[in-house]
PDB file of N, CA and C in Angstrom:
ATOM      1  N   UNK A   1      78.622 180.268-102.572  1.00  0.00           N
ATOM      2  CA  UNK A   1      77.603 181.134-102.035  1.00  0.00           C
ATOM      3  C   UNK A   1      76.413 180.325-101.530  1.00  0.00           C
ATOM      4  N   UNK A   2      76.379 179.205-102.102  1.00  0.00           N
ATOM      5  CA  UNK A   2      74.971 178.295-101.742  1.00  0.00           C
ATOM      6  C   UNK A   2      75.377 177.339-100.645  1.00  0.00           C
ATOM      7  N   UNK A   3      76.435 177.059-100.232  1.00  0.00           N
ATOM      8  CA  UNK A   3      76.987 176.528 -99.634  1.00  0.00           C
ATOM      9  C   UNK A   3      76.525 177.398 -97.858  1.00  0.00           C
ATOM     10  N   UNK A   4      76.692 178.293 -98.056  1.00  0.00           N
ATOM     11  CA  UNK A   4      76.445 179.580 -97.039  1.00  0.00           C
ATOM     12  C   UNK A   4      75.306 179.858 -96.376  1.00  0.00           C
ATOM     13  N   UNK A   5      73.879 179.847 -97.319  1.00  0.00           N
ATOM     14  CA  UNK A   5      72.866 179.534 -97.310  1.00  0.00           C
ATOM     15  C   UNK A   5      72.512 178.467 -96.899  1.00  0.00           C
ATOM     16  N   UNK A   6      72.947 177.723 -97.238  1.00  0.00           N
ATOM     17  CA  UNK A   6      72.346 176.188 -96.796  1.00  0.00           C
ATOM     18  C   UNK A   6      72.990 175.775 -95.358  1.00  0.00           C
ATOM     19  N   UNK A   7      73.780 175.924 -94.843  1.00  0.00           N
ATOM     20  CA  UNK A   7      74.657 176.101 -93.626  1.00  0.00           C
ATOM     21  C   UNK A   7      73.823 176.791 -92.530  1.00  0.00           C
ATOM     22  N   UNK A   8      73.362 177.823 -92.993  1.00  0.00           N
ATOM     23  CA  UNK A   8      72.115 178.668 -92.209  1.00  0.00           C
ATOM     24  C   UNK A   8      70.656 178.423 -91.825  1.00  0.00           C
ATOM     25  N   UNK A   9      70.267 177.552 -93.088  1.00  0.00           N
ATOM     26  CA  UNK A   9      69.399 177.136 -93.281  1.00  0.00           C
ATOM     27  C   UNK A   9      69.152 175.777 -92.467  1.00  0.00           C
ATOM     28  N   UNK A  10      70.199 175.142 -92.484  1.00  0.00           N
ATOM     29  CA  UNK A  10      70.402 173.763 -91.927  1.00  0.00           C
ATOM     30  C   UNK A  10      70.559 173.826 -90.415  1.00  0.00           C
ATOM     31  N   UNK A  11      70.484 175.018 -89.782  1.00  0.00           N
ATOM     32  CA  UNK A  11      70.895 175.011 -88.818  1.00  0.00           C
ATOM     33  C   UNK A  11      69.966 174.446 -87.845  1.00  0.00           C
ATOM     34  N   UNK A  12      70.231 173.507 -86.832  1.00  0.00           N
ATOM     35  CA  UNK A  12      69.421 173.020 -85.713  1.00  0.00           C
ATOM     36  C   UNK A  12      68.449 173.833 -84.928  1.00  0.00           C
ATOM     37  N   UNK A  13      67.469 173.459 -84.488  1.00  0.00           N
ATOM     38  CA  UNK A  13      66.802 174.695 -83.813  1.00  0.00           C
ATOM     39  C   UNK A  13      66.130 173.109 -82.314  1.00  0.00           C
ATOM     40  N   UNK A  14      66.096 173.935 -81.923  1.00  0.00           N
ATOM     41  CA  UNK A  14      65.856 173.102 -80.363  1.00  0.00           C
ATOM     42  C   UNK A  14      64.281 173.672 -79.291  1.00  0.00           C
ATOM     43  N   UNK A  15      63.768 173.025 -78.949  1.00  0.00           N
ATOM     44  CA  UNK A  15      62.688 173.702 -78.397  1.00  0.00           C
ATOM     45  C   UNK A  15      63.210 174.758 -77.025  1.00  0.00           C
ATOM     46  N   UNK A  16      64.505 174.657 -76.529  1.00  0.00           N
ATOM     47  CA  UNK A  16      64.494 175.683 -75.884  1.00  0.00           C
ATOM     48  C   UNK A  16      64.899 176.848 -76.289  1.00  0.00           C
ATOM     49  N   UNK A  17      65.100 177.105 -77.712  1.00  0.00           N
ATOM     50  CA  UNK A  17      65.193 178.382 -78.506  1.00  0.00           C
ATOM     51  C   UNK A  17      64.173 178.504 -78.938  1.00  0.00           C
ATOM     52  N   UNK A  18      62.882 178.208 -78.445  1.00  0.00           N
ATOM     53  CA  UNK A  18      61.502 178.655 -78.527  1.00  0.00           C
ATOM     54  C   UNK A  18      60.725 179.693 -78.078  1.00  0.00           C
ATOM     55  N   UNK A  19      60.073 180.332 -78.257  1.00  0.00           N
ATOM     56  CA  UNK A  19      59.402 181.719 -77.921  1.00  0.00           C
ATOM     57  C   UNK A  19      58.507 181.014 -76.879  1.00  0.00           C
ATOM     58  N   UNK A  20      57.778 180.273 -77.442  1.00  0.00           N
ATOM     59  CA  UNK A  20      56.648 179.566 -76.516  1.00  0.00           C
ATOM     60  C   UNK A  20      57.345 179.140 -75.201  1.00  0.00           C
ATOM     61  N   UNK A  21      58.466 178.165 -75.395  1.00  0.00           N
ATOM     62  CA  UNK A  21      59.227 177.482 -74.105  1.00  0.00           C
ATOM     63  C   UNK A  21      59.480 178.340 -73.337  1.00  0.00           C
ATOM     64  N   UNK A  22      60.156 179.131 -73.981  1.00  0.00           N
ATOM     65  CA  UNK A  22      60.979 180.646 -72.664  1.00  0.00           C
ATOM     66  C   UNK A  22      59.914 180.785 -71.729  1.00  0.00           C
ATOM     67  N   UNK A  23      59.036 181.377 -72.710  1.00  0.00           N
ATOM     68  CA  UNK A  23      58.082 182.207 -71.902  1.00  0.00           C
ATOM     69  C   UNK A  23      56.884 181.335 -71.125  1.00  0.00           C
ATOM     70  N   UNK A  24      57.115 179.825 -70.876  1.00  0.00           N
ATOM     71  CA  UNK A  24      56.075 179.034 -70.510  1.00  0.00           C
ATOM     72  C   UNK A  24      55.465 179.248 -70.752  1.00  0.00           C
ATOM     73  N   UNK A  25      54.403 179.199 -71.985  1.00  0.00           N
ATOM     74  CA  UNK A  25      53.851 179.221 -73.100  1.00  0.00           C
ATOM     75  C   UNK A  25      53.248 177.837 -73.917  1.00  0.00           C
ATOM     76  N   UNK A  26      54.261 177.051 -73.749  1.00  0.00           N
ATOM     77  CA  UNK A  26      54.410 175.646 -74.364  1.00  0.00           C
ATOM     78  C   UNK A  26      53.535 174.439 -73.901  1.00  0.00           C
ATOM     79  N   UNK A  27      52.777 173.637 -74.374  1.00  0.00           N
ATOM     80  CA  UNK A  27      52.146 172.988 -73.697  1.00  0.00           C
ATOM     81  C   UNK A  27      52.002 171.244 -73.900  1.00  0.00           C
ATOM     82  N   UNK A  28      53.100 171.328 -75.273  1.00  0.00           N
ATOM     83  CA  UNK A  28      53.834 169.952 -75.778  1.00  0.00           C
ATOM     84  C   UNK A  28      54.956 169.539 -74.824  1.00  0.00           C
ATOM     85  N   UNK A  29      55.315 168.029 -75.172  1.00  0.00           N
ATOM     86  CA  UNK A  29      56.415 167.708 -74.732  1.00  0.00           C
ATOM     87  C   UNK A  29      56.288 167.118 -75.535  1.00  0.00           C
ATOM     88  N   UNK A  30      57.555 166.958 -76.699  1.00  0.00           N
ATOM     89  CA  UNK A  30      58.271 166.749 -77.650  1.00  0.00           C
ATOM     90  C   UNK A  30      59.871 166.907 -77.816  1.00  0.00           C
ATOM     91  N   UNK A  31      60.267 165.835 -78.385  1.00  0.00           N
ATOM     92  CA  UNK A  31      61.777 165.418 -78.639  1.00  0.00           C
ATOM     93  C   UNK A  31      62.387 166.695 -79.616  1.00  0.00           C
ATOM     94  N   UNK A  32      61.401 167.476 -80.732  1.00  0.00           N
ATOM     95  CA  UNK A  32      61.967 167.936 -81.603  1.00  0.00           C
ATOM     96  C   UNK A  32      60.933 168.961 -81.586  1.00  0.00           C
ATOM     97  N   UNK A  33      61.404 170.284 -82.088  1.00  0.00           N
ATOM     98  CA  UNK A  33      60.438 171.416 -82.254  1.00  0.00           C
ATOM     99  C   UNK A  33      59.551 171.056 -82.952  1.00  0.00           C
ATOM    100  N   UNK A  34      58.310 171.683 -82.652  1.00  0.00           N
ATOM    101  CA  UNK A  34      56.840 171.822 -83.683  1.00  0.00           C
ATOM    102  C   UNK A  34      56.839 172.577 -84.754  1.00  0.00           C
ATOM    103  N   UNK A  35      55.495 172.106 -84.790  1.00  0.00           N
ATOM    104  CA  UNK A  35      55.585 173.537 -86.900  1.00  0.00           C
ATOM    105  C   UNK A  35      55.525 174.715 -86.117  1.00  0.00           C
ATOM    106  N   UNK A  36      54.970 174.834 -84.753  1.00  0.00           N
ATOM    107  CA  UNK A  36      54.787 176.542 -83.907  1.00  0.00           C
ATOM    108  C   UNK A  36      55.472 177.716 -83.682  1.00  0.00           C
ATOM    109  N   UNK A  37      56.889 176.903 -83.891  1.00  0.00           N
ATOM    110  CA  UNK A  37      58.401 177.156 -83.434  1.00  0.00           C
ATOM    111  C   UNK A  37      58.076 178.898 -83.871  1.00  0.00           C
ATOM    112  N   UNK A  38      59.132 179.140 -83.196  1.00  0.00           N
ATOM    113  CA  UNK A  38      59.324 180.649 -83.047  1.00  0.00           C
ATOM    114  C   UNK A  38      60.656 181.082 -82.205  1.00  0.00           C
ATOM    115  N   UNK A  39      60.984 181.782 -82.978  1.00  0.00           N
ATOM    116  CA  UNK A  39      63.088 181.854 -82.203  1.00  0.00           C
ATOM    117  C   UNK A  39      62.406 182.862 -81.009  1.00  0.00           C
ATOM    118  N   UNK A  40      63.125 182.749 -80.009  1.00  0.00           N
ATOM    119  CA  UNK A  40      63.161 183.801 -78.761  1.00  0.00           C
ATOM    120  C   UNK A  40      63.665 184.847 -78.841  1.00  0.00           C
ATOM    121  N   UNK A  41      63.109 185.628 -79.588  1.00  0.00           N
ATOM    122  CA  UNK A  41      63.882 187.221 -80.206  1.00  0.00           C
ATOM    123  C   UNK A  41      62.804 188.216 -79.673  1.00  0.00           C
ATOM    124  N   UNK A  42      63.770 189.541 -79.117  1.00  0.00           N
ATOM    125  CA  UNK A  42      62.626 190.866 -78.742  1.00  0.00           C
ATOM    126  C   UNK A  42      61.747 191.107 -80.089  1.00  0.00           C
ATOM    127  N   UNK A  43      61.822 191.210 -81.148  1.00  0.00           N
ATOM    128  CA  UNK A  43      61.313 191.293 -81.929  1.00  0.00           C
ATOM    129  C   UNK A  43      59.219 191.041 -82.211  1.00  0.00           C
ATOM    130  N   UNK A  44      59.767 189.605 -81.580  1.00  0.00           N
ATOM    131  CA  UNK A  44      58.401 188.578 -81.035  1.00  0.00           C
ATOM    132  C   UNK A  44      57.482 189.329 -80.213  1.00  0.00           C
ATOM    133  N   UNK A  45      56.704 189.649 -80.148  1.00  0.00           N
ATOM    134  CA  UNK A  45      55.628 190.386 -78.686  1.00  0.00           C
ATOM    135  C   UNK A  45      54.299 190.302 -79.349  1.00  0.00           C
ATOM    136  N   UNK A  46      53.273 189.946 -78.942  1.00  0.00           N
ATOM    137  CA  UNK A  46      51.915 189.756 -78.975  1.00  0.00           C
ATOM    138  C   UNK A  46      51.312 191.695 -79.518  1.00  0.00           C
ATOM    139  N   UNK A  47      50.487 192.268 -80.038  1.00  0.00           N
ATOM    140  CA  UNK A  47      50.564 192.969 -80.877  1.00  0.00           C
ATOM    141  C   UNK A  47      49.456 193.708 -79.549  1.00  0.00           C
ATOM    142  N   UNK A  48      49.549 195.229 -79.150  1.00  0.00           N
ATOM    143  CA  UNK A  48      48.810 195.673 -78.368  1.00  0.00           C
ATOM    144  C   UNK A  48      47.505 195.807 -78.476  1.00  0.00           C
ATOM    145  N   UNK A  49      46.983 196.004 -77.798  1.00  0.00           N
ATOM    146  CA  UNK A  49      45.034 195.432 -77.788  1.00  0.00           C
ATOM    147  C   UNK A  49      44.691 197.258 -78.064  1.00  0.00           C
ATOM    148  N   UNK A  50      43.341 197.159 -78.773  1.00  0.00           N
ATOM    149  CA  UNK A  50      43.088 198.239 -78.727  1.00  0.00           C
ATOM    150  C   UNK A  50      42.721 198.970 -77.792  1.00  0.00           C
ATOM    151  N   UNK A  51      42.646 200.023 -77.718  1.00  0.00           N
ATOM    152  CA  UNK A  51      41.802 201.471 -76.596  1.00  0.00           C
ATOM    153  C   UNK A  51      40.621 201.528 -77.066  1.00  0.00           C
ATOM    154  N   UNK A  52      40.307 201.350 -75.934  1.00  0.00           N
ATOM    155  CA  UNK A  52      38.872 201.673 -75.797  1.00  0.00           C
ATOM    156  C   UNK A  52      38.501 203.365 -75.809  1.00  0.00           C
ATOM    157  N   UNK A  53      37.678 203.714 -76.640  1.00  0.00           N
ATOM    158  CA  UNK A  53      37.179 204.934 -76.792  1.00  0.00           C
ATOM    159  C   UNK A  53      35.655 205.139 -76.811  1.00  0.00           C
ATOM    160  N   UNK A  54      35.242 206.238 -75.665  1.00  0.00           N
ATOM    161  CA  UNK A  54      33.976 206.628 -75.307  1.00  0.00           C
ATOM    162  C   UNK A  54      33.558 207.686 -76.657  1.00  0.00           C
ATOM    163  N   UNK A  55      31.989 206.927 -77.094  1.00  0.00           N
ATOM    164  CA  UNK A  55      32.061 207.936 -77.970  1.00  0.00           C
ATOM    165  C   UNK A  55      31.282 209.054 -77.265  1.00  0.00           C
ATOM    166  N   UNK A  56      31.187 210.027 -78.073  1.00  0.00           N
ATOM    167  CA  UNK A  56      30.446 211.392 -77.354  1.00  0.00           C
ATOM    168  C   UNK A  56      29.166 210.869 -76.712  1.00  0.00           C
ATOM    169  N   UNK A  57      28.961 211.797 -75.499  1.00  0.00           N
ATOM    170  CA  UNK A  57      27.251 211.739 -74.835  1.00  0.00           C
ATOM    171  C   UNK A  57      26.174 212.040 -76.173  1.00  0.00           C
ATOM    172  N   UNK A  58      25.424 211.647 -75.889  1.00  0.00           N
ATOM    173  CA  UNK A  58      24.183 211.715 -76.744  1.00  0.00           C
ATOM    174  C   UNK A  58      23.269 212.709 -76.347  1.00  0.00           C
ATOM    175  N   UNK A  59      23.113 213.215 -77.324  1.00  0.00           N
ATOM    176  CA  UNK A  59      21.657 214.611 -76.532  1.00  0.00           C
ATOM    177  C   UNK A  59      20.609 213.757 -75.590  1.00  0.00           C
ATOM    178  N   UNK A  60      20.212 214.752 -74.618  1.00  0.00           N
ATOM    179  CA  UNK A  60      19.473 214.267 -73.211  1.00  0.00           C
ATOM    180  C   UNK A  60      18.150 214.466 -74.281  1.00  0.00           C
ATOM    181  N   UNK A  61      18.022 215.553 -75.188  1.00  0.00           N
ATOM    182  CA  UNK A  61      16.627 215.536 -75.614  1.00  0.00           C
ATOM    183  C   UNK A  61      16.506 215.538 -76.723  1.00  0.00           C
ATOM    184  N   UNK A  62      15.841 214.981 -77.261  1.00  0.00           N
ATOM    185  CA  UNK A  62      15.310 214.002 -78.349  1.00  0.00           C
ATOM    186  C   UNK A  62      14.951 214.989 -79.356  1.00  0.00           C
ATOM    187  N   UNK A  63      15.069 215.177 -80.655  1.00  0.00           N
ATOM    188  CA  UNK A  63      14.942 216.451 -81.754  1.00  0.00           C
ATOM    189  C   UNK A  63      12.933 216.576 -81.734  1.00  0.00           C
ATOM    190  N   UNK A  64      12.681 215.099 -81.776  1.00  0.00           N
ATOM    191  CA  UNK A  64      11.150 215.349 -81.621  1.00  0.00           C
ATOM    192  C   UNK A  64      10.662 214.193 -80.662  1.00  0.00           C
ATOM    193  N   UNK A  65       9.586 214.139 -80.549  1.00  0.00           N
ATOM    194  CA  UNK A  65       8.848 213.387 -79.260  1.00  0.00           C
ATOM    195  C   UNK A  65       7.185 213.186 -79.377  1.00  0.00           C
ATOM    196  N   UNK A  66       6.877 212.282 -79.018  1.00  0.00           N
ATOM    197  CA  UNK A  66       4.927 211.714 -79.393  1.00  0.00           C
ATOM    198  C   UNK A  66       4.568 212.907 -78.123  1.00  0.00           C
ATOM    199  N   UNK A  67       3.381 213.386 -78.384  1.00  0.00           N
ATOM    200  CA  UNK A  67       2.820 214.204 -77.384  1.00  0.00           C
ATOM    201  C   UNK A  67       2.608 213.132 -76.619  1.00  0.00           C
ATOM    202  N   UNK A  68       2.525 213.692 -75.036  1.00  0.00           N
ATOM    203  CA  UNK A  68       2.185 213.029 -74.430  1.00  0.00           C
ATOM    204  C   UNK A  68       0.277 212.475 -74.265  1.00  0.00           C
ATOM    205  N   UNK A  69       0.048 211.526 -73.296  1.00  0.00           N
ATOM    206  CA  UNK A  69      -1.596 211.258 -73.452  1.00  0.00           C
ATOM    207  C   UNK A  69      -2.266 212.545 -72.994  1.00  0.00           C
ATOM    208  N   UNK A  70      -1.578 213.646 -72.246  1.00  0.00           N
ATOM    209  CA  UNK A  70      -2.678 214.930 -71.590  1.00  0.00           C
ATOM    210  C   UNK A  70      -2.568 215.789 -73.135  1.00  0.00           C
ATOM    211  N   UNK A  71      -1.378 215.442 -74.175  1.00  0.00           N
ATOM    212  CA  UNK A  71      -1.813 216.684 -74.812  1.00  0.00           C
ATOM    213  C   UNK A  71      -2.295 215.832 -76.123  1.00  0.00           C
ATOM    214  N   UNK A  72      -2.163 214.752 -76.169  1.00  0.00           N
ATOM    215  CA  UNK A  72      -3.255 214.127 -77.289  1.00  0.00           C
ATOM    216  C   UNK A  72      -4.718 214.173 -76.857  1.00  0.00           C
ATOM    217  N   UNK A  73      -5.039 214.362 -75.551  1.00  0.00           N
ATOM    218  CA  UNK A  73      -6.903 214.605 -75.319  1.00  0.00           C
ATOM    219  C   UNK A  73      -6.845 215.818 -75.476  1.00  0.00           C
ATOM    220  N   UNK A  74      -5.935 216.844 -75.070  1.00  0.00           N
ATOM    221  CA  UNK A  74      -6.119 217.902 -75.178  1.00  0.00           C
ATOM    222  C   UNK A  74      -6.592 218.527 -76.708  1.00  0.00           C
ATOM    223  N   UNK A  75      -6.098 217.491 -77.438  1.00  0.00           N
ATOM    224  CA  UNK A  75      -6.003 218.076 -79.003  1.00  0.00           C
ATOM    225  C   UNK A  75      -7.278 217.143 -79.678  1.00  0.00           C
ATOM    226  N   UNK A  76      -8.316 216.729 -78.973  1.00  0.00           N
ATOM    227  CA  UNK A  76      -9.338 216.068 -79.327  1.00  0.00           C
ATOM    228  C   UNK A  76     -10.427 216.240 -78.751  1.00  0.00           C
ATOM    229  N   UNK A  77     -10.084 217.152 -77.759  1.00  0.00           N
ATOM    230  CA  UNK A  77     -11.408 217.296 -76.591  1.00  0.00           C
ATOM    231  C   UNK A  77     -11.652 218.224 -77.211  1.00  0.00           C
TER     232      UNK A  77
END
């Protein structure tokens, strides 16, 4: 049974069974795969970006507000 495992395990991997290589991606040139390695499987895909969401409009008018300067003289004259 370990024999089986290790057979699998042992198996060669090559930089053109690379995710990066396929997809020109890659930006080494190297004899032997990197630690980066990644098999070329659908599986693999970059994870979708979020949506953007508008949040609600904001009230045009304000719950309270400074009097303006005609009604602050007004309230002193």
């Amino acid at each position: 049974m370990q024999s089986k495992q290790t057979k699998s395990a042992a198996r060669k991997v090559s930089c053109e069974e690379c995710f990066f290589r396929c997809n020109m991606l890659c930006a080494l040139s190297l004899d032997e795969p990197c630690a980066t390695f990644r098999p070329n499987a659908a599986q693999l895909r970059p994870p979708q970006q979020l949506r953007f969401v508008f949040r609600q409009e904001r009230r045009r008018q304000a719950a309270w507000a400074f009097p303006t300067a005609q009604e602050q003289a007004a309230l002193y004259a």
